[in-house]
PDBML (XML) file of the C-alpha atoms, coordinates in Angstrom:
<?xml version="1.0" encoding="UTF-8" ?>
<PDBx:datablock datablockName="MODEL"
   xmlns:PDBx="http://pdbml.pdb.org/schema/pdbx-v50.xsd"
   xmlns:xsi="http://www.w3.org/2001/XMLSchema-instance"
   xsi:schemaLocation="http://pdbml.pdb.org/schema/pdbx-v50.xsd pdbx-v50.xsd">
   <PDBx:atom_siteCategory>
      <PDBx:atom_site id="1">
         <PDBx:B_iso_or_equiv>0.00</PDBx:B_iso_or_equiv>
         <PDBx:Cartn_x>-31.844</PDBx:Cartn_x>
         <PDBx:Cartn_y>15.755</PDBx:Cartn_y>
         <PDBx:Cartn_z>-57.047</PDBx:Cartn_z>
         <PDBx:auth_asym_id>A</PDBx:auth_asym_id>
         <PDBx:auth_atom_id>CA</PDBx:auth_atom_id>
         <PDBx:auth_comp_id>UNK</PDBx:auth_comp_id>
         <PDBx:auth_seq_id>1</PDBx:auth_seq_id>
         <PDBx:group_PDB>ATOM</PDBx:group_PDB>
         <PDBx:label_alt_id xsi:nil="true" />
         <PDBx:label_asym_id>A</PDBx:label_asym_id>
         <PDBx:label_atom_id>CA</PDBx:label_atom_id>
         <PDBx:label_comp_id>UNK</PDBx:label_comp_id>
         <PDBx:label_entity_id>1</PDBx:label_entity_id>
         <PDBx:label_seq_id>1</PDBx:label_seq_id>
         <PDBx:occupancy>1.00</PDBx:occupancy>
         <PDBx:pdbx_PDB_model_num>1</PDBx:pdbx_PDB_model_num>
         <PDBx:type_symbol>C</PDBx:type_symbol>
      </PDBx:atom_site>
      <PDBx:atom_site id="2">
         <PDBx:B_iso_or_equiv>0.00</PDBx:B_iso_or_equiv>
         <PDBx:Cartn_x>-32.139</PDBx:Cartn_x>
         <PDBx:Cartn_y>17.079</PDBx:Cartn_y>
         <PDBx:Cartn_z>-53.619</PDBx:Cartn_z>
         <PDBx:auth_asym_id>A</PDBx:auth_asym_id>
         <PDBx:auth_atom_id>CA</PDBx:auth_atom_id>
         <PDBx:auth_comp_id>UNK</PDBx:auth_comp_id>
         <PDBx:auth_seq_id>2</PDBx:auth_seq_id>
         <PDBx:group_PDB>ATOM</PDBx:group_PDB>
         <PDBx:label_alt_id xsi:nil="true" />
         <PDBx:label_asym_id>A</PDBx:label_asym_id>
         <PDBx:label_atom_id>CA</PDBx:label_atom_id>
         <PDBx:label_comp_id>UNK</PDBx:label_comp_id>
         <PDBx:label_entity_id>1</PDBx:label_entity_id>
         <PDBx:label_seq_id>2</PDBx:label_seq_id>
         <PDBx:occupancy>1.00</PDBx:occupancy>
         <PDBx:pdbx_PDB_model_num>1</PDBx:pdbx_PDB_model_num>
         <PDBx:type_symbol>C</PDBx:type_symbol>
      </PDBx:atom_site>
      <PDBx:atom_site id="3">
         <PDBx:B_iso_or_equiv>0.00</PDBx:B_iso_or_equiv>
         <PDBx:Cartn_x>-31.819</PDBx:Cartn_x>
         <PDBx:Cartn_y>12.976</PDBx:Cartn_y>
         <PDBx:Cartn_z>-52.333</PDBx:Cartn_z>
         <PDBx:auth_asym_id>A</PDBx:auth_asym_id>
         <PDBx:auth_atom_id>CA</PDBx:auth_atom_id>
         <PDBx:auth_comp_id>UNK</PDBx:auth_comp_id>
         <PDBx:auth_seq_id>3</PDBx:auth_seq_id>
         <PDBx:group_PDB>ATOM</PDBx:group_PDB>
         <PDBx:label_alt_id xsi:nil="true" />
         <PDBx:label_asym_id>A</PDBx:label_asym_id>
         <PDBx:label_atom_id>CA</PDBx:label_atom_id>
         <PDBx:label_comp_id>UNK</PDBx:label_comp_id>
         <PDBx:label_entity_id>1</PDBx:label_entity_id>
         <PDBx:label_seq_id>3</PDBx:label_seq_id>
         <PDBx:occupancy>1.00</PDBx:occupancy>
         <PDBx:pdbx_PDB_model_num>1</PDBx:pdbx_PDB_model_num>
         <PDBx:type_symbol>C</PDBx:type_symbol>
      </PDBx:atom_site>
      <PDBx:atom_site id="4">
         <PDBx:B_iso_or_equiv>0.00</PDBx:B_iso_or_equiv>
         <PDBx:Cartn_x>-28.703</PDBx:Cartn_x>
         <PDBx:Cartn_y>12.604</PDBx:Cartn_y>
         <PDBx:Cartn_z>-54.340</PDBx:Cartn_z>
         <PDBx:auth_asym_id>A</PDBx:auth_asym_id>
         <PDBx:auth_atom_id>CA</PDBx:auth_atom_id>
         <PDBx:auth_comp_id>UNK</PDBx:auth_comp_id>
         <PDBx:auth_seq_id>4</PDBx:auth_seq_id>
         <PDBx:group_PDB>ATOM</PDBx:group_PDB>
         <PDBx:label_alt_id xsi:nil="true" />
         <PDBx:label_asym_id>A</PDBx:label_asym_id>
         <PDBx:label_atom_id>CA</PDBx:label_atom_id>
         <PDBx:label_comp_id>UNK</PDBx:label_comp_id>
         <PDBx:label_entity_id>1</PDBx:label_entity_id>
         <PDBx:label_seq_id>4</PDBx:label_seq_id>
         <PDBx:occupancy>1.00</PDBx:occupancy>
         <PDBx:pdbx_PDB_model_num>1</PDBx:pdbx_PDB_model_num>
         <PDBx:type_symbol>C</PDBx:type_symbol>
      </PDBx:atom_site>
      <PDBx:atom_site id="5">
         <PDBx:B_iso_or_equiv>0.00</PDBx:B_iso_or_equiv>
         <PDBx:Cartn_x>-26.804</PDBx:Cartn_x>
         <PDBx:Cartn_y>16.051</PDBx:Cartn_y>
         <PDBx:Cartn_z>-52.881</PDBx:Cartn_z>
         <PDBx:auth_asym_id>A</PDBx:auth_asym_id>
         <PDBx:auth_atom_id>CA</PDBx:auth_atom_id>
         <PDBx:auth_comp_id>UNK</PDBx:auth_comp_id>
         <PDBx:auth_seq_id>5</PDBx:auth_seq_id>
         <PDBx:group_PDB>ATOM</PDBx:group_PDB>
         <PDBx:label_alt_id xsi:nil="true" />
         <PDBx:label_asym_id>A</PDBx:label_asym_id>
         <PDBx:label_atom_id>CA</PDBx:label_atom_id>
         <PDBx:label_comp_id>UNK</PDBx:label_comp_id>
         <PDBx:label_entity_id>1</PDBx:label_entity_id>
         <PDBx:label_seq_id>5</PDBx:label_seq_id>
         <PDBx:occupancy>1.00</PDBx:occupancy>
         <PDBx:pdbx_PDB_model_num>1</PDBx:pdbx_PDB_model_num>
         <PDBx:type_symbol>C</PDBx:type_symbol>
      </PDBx:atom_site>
      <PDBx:atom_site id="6">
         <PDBx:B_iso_or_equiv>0.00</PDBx:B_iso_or_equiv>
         <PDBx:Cartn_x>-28.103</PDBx:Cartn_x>
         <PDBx:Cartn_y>15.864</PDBx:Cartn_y>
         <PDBx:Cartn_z>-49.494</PDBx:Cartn_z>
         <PDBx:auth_asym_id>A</PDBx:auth_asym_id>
         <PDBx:auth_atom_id>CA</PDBx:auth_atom_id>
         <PDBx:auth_comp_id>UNK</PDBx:auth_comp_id>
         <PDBx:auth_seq_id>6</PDBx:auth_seq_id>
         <PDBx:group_PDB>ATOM</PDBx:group_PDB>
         <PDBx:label_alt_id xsi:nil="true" />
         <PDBx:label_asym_id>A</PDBx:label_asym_id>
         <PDBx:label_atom_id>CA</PDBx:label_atom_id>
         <PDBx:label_comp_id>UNK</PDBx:label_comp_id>
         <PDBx:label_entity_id>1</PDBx:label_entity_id>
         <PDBx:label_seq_id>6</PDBx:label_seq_id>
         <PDBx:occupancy>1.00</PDBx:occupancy>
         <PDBx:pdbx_PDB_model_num>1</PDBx:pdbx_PDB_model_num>
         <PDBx:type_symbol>C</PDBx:type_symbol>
      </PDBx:atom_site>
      <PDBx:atom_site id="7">
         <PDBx:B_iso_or_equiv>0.00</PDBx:B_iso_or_equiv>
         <PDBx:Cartn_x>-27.843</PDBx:Cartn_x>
         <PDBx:Cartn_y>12.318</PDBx:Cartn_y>
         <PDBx:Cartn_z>-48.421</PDBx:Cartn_z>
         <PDBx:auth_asym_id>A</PDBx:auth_asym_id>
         <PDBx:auth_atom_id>CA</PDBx:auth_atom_id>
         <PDBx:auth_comp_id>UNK</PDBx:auth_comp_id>
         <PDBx:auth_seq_id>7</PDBx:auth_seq_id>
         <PDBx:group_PDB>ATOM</PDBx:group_PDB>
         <PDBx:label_alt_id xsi:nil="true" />
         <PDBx:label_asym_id>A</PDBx:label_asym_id>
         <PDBx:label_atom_id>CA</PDBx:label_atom_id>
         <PDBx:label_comp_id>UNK</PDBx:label_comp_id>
         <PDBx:label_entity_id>1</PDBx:label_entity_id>
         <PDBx:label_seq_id>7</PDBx:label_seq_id>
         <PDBx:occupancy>1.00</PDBx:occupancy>
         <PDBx:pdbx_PDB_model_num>1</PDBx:pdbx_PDB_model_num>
         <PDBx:type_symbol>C</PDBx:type_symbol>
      </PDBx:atom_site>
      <PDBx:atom_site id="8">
         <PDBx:B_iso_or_equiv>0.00</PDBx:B_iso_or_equiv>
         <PDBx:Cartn_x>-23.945</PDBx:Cartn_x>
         <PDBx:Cartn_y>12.914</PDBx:Cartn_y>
         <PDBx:Cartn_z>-49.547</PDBx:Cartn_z>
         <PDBx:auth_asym_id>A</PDBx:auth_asym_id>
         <PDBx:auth_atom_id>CA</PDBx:auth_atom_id>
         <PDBx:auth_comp_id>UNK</PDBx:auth_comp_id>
         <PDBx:auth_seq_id>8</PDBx:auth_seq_id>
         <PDBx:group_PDB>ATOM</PDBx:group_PDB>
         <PDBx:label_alt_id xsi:nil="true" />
         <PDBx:label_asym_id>A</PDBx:label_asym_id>
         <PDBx:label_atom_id>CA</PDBx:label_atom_id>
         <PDBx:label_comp_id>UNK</PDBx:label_comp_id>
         <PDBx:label_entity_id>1</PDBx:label_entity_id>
         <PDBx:label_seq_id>8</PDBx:label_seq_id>
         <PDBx:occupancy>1.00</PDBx:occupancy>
         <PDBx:pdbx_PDB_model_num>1</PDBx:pdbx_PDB_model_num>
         <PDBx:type_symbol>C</PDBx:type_symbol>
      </PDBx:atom_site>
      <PDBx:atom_site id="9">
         <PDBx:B_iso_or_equiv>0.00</PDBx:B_iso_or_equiv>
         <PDBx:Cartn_x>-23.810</PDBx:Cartn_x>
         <PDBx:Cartn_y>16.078</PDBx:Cartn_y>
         <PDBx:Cartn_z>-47.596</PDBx:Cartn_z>
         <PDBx:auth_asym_id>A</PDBx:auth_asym_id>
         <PDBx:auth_atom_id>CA</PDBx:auth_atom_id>
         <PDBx:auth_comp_id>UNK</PDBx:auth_comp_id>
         <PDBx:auth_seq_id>9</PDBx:auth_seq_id>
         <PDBx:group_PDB>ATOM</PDBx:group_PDB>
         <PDBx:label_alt_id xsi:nil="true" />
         <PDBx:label_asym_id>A</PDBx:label_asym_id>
         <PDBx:label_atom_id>CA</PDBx:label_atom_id>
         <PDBx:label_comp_id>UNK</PDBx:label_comp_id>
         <PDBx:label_entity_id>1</PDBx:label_entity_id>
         <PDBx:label_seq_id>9</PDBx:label_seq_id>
         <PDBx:occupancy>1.00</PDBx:occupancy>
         <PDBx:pdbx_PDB_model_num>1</PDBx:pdbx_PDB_model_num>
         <PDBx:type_symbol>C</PDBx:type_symbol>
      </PDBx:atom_site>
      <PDBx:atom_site id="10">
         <PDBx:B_iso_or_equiv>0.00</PDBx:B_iso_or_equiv>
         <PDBx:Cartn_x>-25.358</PDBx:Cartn_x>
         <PDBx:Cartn_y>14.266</PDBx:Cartn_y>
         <PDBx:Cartn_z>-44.428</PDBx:Cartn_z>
         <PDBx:auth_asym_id>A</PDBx:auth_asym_id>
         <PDBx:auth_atom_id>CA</PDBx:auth_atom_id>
         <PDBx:auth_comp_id>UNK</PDBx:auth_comp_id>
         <PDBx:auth_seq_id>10</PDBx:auth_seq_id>
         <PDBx:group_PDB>ATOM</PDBx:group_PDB>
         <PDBx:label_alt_id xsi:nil="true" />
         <PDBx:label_asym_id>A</PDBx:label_asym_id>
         <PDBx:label_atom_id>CA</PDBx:label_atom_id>
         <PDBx:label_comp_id>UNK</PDBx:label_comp_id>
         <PDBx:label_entity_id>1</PDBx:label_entity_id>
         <PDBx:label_seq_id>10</PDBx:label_seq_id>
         <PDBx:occupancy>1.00</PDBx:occupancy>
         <PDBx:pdbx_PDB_model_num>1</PDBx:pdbx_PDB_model_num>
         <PDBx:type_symbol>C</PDBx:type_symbol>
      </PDBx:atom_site>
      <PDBx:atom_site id="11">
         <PDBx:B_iso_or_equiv>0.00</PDBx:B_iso_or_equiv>
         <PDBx:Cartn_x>-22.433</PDBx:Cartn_x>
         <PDBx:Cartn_y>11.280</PDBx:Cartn_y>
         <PDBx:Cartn_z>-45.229</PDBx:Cartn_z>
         <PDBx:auth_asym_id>A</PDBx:auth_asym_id>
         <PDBx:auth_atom_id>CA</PDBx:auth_atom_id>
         <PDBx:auth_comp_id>UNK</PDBx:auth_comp_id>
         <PDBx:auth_seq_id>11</PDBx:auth_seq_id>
         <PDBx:group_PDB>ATOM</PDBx:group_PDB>
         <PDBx:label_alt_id xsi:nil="true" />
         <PDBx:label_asym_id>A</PDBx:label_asym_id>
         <PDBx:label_atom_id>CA</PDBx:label_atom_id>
         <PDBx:label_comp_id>UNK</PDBx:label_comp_id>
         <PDBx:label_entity_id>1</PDBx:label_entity_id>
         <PDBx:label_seq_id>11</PDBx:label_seq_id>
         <PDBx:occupancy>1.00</PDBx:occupancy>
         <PDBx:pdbx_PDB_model_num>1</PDBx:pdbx_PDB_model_num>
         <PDBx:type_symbol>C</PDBx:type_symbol>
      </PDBx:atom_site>
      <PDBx:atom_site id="12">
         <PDBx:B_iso_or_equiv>0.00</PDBx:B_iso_or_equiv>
         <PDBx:Cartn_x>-19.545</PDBx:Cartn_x>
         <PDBx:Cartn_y>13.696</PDBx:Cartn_y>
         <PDBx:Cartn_z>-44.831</PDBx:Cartn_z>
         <PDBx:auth_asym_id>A</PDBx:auth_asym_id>
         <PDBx:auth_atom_id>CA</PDBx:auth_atom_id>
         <PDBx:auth_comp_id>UNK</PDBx:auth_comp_id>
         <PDBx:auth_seq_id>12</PDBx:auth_seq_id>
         <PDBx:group_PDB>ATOM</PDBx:group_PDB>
         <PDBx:label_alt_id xsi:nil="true" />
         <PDBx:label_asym_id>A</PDBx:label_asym_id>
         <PDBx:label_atom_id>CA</PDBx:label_atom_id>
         <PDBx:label_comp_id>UNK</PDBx:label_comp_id>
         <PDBx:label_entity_id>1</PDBx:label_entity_id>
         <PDBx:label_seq_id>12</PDBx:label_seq_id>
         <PDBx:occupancy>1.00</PDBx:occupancy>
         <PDBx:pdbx_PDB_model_num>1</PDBx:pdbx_PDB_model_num>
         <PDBx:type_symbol>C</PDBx:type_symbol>
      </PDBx:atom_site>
      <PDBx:atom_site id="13">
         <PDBx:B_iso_or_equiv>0.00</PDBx:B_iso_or_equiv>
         <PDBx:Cartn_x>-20.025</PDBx:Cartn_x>
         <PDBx:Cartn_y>17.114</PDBx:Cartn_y>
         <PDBx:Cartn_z>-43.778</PDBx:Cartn_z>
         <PDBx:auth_asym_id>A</PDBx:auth_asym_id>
         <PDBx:auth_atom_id>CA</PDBx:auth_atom_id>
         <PDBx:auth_comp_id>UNK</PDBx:auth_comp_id>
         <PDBx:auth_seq_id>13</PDBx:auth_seq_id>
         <PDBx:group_PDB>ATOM</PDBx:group_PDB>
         <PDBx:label_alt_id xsi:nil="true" />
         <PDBx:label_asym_id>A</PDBx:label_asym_id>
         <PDBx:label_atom_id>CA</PDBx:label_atom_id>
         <PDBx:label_comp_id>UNK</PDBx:label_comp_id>
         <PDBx:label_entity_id>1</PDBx:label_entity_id>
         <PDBx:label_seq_id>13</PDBx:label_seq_id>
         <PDBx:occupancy>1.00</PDBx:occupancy>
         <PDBx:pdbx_PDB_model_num>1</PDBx:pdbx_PDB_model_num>
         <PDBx:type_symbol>C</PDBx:type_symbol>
      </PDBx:atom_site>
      <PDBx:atom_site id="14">
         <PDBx:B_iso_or_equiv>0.00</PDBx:B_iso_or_equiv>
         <PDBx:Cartn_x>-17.605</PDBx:Cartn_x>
         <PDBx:Cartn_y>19.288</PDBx:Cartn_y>
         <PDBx:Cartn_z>-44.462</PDBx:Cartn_z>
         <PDBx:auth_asym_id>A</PDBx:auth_asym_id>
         <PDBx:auth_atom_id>CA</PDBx:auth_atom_id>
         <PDBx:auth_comp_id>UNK</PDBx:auth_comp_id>
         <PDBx:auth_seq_id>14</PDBx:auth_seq_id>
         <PDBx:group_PDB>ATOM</PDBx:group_PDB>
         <PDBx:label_alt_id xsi:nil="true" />
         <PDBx:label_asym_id>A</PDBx:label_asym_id>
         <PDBx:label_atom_id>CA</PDBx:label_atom_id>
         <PDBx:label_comp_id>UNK</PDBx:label_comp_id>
         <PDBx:label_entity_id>1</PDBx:label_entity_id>
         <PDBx:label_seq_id>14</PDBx:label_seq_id>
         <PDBx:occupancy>1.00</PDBx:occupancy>
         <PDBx:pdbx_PDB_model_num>1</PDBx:pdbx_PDB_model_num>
         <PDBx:type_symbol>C</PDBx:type_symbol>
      </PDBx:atom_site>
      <PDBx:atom_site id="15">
         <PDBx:B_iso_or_equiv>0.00</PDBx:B_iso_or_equiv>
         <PDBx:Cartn_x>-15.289</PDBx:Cartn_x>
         <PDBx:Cartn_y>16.531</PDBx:Cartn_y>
         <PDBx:Cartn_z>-46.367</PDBx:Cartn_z>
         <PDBx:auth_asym_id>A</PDBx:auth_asym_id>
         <PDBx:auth_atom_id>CA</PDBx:auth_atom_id>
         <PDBx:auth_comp_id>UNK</PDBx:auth_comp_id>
         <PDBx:auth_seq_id>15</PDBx:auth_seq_id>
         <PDBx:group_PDB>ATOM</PDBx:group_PDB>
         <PDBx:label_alt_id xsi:nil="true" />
         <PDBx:label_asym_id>A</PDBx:label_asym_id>
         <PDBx:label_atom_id>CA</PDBx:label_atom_id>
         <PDBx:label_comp_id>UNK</PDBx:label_comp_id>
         <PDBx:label_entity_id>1</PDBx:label_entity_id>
         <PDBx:label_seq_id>15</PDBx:label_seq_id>
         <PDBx:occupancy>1.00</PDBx:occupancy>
         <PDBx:pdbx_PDB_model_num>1</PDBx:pdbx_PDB_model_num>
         <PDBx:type_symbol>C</PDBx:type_symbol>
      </PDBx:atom_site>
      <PDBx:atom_site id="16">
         <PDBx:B_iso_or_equiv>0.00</PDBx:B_iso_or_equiv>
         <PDBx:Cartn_x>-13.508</PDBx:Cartn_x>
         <PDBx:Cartn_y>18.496</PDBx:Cartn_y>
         <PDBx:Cartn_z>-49.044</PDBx:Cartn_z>
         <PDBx:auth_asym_id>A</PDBx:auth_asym_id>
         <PDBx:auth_atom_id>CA</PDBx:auth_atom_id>
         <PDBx:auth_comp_id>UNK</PDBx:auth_comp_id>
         <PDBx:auth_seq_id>16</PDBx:auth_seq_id>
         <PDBx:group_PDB>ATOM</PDBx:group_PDB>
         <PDBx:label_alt_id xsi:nil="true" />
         <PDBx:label_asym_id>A</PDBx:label_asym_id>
         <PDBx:label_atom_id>CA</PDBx:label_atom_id>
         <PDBx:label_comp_id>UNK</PDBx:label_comp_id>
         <PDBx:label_entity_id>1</PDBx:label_entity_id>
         <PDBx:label_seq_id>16</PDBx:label_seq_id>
         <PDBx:occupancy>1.00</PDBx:occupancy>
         <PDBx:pdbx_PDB_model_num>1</PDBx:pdbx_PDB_model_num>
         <PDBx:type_symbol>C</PDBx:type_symbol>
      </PDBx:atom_site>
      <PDBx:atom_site id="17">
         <PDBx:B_iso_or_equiv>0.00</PDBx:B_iso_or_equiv>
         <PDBx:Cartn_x>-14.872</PDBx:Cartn_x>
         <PDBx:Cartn_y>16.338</PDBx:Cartn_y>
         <PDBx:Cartn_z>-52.626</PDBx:Cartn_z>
         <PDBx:auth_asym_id>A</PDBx:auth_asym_id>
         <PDBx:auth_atom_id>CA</PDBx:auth_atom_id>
         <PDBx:auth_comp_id>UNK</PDBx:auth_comp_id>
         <PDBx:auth_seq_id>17</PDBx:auth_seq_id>
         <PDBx:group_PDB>ATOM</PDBx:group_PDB>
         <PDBx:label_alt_id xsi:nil="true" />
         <PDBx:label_asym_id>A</PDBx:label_asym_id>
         <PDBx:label_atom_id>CA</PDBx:label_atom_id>
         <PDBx:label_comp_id>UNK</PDBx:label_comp_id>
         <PDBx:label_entity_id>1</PDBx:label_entity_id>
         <PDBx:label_seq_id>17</PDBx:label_seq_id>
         <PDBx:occupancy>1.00</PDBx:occupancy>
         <PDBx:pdbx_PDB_model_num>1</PDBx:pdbx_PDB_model_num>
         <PDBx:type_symbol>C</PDBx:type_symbol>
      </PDBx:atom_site>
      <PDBx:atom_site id="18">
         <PDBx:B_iso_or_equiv>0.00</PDBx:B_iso_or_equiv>
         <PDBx:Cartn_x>-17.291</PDBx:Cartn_x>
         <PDBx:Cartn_y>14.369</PDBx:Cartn_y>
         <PDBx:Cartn_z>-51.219</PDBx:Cartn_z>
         <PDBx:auth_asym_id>A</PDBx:auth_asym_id>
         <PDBx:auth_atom_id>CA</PDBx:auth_atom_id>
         <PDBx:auth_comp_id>UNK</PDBx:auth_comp_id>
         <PDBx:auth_seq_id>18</PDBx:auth_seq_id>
         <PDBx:group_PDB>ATOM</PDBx:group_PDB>
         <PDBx:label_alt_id xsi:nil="true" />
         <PDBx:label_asym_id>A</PDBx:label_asym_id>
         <PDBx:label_atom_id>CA</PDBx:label_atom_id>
         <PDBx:label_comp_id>UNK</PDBx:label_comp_id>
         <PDBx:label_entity_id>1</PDBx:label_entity_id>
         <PDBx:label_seq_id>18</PDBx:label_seq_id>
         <PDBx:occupancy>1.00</PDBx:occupancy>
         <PDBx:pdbx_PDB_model_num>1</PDBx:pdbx_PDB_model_num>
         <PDBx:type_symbol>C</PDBx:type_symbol>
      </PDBx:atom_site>
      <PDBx:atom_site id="19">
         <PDBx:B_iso_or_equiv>0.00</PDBx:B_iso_or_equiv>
         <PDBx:Cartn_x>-19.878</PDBx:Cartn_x>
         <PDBx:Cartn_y>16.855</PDBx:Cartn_y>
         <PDBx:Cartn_z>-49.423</PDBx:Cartn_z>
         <PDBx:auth_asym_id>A</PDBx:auth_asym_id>
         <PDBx:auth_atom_id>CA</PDBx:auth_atom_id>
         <PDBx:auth_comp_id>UNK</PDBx:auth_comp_id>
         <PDBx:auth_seq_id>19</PDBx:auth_seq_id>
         <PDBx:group_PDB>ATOM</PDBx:group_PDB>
         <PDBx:label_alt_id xsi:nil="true" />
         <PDBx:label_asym_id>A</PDBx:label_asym_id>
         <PDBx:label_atom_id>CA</PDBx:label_atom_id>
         <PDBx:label_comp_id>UNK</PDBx:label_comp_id>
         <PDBx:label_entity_id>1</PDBx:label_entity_id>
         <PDBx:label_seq_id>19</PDBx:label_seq_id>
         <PDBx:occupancy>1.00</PDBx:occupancy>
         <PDBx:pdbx_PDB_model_num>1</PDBx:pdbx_PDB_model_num>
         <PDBx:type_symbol>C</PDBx:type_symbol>
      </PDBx:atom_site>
      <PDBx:atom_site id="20">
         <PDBx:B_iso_or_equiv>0.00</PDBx:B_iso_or_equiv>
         <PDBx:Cartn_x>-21.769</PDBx:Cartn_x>
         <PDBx:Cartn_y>18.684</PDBx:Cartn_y>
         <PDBx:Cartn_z>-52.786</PDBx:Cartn_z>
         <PDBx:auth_asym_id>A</PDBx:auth_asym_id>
         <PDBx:auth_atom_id>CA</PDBx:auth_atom_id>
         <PDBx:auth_comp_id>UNK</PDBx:auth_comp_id>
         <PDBx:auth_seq_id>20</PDBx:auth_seq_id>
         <PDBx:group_PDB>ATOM</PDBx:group_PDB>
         <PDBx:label_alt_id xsi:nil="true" />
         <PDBx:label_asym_id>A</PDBx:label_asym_id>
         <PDBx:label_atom_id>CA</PDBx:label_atom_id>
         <PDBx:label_comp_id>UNK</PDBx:label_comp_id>
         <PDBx:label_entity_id>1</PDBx:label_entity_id>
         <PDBx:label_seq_id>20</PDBx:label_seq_id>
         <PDBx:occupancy>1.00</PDBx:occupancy>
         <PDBx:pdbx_PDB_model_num>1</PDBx:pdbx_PDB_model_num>
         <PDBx:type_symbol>C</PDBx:type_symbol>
      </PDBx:atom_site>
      <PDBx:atom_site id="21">
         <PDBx:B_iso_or_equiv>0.00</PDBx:B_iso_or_equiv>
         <PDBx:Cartn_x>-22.173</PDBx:Cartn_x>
         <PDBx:Cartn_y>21.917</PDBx:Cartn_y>
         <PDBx:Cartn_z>-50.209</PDBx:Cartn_z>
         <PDBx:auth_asym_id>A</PDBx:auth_asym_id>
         <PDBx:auth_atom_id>CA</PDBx:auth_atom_id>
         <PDBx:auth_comp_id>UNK</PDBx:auth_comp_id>
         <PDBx:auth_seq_id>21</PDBx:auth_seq_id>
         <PDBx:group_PDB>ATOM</PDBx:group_PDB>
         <PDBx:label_alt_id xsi:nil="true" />
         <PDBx:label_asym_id>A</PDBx:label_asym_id>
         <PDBx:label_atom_id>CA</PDBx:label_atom_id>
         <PDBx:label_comp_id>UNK</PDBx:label_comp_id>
         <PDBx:label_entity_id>1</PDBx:label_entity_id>
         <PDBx:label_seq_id>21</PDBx:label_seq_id>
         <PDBx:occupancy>1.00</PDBx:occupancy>
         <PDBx:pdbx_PDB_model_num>1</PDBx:pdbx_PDB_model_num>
         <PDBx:type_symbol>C</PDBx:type_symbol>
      </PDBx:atom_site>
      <PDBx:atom_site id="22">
         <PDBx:B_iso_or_equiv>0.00</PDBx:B_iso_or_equiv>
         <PDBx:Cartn_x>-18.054</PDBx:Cartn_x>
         <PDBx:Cartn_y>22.557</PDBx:Cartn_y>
         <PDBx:Cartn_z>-50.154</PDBx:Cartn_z>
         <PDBx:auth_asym_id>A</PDBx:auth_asym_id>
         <PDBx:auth_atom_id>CA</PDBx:auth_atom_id>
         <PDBx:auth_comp_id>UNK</PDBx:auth_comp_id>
         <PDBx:auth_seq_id>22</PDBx:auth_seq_id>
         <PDBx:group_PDB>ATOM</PDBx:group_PDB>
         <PDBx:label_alt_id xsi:nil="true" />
         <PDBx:label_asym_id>A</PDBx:label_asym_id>
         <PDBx:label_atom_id>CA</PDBx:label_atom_id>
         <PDBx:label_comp_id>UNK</PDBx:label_comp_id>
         <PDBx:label_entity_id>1</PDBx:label_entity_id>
         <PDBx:label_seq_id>22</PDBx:label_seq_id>
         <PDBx:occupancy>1.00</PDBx:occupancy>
         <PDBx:pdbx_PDB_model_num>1</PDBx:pdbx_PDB_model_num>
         <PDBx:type_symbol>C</PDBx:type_symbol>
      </PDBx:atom_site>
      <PDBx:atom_site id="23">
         <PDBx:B_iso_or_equiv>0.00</PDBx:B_iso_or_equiv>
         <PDBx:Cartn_x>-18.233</PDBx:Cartn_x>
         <PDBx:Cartn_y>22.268</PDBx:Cartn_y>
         <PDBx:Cartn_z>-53.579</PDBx:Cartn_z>
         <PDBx:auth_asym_id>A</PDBx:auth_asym_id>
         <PDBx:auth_atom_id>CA</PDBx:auth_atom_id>
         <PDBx:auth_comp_id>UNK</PDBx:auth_comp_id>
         <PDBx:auth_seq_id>23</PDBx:auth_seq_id>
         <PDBx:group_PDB>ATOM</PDBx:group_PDB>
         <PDBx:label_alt_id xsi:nil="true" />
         <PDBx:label_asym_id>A</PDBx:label_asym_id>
         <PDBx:label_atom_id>CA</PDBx:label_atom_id>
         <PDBx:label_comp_id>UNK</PDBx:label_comp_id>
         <PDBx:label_entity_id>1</PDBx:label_entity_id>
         <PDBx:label_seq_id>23</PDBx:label_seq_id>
         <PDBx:occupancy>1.00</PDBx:occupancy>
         <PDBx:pdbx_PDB_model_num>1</PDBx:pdbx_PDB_model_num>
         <PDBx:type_symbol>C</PDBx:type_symbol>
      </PDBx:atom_site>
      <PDBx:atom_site id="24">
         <PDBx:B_iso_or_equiv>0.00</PDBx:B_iso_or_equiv>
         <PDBx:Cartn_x>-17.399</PDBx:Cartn_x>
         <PDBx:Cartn_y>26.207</PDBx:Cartn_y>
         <PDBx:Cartn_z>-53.791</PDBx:Cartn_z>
         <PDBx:auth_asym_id>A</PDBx:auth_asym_id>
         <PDBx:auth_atom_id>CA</PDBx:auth_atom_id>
         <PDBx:auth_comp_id>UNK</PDBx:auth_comp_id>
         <PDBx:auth_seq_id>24</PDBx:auth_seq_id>
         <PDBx:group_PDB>ATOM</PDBx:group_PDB>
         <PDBx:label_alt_id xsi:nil="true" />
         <PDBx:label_asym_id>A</PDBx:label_asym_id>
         <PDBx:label_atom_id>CA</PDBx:label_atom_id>
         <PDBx:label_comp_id>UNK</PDBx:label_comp_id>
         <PDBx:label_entity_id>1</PDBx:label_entity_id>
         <PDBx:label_seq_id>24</PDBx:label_seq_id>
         <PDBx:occupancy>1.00</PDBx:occupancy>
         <PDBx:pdbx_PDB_model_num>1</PDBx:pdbx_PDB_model_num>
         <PDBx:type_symbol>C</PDBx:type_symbol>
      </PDBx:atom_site>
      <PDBx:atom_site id="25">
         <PDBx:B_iso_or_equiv>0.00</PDBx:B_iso_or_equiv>
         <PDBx:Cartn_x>-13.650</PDBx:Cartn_x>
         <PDBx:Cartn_y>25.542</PDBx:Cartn_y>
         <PDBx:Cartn_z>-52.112</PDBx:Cartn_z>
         <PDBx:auth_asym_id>A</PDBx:auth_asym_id>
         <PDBx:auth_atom_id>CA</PDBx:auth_atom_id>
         <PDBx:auth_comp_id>UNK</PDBx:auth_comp_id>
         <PDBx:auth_seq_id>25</PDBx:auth_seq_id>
         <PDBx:group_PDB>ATOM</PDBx:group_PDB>
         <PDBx:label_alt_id xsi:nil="true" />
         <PDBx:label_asym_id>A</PDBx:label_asym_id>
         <PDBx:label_atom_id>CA</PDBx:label_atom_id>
         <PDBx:label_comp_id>UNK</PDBx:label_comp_id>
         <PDBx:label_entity_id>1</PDBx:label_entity_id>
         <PDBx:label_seq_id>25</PDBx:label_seq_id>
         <PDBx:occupancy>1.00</PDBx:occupancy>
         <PDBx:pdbx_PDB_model_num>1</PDBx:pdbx_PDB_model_num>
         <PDBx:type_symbol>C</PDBx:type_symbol>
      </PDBx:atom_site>
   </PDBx:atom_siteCategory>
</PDBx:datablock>
């Protein structure tokens, strides 16, 4: 679980839909 979200955060920070953490927006 943590693999799948963080390896997409680390991808594209801050990209709106495709970083998990920005999710909130």
């Amino acid at each position: 679980w943590w693999n799948h979200l963080h390896f997409q955060h680390h991808a594209k920070p801050n990209c709106f839909r495709k970083d998990p953490d920005v999710n909130m927006h």
